[in-house]
PDB file of N, CA and C in Angstrom:
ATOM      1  N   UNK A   1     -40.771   7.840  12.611  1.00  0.00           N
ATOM      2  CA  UNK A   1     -39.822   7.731  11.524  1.00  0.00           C
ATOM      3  C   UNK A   1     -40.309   6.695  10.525  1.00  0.00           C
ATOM      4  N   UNK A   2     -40.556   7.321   9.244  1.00  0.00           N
ATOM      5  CA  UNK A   2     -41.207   5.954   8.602  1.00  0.00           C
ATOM      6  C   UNK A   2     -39.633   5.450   7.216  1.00  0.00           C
ATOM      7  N   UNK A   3     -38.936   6.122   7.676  1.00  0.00           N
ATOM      8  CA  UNK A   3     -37.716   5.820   6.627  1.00  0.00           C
ATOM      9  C   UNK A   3     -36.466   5.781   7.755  1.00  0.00           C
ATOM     10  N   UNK A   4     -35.863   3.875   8.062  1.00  0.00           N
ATOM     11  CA  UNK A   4     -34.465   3.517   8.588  1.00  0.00           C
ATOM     12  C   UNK A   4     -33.625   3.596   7.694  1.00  0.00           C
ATOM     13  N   UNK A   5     -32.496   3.825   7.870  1.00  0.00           N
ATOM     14  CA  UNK A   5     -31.241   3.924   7.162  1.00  0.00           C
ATOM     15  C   UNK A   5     -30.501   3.009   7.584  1.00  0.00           C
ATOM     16  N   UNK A   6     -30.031   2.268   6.987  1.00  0.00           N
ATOM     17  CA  UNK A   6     -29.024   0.783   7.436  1.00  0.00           C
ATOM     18  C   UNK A   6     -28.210   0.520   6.894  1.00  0.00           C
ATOM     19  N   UNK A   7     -26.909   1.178   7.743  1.00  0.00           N
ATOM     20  CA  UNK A   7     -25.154   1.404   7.501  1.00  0.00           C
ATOM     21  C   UNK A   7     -24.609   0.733   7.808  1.00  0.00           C
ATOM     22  N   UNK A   8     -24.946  -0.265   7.937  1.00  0.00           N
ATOM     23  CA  UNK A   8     -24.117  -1.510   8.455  1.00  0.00           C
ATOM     24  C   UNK A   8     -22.963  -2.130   7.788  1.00  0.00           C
ATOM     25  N   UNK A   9     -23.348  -2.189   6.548  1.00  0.00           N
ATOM     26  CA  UNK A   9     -22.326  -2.679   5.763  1.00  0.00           C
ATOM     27  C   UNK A   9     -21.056  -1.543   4.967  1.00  0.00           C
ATOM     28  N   UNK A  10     -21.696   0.072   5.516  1.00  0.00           N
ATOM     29  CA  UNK A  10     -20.981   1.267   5.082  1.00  0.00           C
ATOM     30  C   UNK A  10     -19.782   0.860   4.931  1.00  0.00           C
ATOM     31  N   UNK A  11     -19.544   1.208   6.694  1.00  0.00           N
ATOM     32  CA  UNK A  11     -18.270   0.797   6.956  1.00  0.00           C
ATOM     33  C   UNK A  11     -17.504   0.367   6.534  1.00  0.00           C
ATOM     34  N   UNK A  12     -17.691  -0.581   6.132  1.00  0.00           N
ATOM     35  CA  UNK A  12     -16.868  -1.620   5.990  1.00  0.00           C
ATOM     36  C   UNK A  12     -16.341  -1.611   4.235  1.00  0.00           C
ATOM     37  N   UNK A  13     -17.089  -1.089   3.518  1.00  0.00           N
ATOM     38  CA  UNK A  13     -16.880  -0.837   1.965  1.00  0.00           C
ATOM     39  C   UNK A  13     -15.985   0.161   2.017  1.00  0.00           C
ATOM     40  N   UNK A  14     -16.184   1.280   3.430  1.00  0.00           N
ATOM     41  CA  UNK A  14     -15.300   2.705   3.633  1.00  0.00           C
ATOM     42  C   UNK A  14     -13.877   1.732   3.523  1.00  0.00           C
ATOM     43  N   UNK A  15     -13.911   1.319   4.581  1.00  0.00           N
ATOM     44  CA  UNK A  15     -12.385   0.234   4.582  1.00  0.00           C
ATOM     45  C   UNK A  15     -11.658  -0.317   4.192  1.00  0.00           C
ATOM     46  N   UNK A  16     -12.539  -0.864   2.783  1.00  0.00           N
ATOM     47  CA  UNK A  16     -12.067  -1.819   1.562  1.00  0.00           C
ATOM     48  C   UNK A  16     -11.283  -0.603   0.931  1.00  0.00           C
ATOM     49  N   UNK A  17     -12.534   0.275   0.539  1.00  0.00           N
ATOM     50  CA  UNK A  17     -11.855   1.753  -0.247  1.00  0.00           C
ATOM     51  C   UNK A  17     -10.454   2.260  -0.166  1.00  0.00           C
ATOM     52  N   UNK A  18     -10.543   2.530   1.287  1.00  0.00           N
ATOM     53  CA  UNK A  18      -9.091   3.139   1.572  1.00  0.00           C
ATOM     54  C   UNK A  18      -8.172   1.530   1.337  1.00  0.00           C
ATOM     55  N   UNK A  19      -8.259   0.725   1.398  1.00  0.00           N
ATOM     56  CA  UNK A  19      -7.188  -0.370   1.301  1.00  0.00           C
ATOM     57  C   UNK A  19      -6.786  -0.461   0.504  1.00  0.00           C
ATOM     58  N   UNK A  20      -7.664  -0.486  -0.603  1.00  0.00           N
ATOM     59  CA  UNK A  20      -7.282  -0.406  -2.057  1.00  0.00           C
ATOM     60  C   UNK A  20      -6.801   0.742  -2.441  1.00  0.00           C
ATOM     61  N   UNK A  21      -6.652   1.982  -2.334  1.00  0.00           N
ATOM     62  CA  UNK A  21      -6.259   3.151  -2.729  1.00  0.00           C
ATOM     63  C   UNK A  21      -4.816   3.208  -1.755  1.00  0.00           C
ATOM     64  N   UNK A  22      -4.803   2.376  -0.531  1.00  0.00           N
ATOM     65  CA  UNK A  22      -3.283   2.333  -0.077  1.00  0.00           C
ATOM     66  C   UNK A  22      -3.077   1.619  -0.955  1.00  0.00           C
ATOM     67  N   UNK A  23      -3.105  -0.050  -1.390  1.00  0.00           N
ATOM     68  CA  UNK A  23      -2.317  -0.830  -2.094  1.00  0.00           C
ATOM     69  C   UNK A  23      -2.167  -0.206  -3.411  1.00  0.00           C
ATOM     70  N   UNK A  24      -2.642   0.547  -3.994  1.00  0.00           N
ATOM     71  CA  UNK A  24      -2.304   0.879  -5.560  1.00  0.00           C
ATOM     72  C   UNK A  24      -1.233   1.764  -4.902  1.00  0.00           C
ATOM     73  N   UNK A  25      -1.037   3.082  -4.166  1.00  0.00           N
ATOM     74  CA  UNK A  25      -0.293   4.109  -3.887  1.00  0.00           C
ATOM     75  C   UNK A  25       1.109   3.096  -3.704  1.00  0.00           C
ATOM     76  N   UNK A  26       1.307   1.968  -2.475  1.00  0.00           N
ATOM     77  CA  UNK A  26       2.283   1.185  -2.384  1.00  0.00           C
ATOM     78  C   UNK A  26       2.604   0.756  -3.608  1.00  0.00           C
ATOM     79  N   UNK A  27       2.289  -0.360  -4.412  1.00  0.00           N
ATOM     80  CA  UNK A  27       2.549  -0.626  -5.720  1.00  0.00           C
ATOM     81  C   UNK A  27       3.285   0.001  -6.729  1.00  0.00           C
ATOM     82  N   UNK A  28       2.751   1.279  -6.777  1.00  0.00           N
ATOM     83  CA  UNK A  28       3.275   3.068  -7.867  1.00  0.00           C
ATOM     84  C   UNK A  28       4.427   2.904  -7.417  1.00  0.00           C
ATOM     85  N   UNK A  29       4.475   3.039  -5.817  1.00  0.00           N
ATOM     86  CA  UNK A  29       6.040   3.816  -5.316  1.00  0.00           C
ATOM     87  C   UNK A  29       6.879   2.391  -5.654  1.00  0.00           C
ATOM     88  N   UNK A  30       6.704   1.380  -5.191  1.00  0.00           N
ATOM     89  CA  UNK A  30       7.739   0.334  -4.969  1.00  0.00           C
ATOM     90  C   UNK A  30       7.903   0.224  -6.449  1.00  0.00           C
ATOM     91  N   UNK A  31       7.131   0.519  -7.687  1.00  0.00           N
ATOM     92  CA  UNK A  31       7.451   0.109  -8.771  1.00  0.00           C
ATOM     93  C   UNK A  31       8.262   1.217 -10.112  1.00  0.00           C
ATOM     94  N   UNK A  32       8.454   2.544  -8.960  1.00  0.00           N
ATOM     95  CA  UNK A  32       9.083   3.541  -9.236  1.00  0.00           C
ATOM     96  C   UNK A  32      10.384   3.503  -8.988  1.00  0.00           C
ATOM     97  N   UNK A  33      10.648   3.395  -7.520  1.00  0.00           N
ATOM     98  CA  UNK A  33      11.831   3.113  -6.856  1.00  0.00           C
ATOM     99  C   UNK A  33      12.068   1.929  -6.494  1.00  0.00           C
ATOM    100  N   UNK A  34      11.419   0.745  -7.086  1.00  0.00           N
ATOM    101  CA  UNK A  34      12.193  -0.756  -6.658  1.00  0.00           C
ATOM    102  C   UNK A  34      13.926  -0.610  -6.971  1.00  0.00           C
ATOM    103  N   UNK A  35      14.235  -0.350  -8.312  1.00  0.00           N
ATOM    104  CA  UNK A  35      15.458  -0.403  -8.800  1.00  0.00           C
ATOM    105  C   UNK A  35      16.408   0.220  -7.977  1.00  0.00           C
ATOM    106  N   UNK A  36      16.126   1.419  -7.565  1.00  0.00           N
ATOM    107  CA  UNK A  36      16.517   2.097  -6.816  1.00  0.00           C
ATOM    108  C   UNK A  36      17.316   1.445  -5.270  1.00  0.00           C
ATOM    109  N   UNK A  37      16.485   0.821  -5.336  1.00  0.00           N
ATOM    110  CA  UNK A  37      15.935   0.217  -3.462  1.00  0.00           C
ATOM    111  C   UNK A  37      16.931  -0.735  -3.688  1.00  0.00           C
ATOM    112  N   UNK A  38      16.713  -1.740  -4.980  1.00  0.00           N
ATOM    113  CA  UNK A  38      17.953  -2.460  -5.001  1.00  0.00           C
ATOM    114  C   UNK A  38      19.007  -2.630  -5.202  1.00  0.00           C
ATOM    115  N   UNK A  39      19.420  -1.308  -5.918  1.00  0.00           N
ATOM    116  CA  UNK A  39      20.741  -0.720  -5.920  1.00  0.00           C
ATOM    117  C   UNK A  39      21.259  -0.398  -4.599  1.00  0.00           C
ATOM    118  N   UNK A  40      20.585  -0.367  -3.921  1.00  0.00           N
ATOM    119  CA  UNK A  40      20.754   0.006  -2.365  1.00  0.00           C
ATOM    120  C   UNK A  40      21.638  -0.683  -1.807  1.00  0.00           C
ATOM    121  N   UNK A  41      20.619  -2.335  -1.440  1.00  0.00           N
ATOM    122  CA  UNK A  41      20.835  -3.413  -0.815  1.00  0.00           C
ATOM    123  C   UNK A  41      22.099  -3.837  -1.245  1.00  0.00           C
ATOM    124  N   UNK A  42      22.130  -4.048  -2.464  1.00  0.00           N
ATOM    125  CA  UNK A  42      23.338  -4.429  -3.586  1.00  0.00           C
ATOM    126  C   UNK A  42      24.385  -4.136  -2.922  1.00  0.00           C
ATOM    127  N   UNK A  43      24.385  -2.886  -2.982  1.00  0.00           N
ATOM    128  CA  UNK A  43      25.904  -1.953  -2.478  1.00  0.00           C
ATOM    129  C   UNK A  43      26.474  -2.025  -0.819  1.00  0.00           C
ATOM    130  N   UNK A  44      25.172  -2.276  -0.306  1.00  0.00           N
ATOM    131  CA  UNK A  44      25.401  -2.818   0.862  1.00  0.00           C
ATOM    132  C   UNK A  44      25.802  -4.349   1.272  1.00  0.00           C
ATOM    133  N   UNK A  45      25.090  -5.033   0.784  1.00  0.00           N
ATOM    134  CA  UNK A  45      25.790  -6.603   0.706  1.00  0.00           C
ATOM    135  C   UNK A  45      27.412  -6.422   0.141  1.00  0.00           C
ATOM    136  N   UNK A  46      27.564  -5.847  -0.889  1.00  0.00           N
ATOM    137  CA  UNK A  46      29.061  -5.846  -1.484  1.00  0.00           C
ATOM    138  C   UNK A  46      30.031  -4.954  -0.965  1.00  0.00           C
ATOM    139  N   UNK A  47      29.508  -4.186   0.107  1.00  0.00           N
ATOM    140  CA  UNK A  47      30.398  -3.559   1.074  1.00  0.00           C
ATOM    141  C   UNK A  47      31.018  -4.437   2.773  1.00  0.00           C
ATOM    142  N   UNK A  48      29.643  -5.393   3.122  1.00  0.00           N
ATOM    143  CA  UNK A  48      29.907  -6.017   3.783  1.00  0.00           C
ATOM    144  C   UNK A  48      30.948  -6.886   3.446  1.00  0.00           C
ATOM    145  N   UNK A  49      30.597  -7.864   2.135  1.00  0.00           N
ATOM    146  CA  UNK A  49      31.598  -8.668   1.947  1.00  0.00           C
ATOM    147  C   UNK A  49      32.926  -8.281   1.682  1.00  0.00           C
ATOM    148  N   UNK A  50      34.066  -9.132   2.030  1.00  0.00           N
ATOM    149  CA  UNK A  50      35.660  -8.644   2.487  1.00  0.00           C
ATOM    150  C   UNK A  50      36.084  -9.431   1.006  1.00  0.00           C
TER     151      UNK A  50
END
């Protein structure tokens, strides 16, 4: 074999990749439906309270 291939560090860029493409996907949604989410909580705290 006169040509090694050395993937060592593949991996690990594979990993970063997907992390970052989760954190943007998280970000989108929570910044779609934050308001939402806290209309939620809202209504729930003010149902608890008497």
């Amino acid at each position: 074999m006169l040509f090694l291939t050395h993937e060592d560090g593949q991996g690990l860029v594979e990993y970063a990749l997907i992390l970052v493409l989760v954190a943007i996907v998280v970000i989108a949604i929570l910044a779609v439906l934050g308001p939402q989410i806290g209309q939620v909580f809202s209504r729930i705290v003010t149902a608890l309270t008497f």
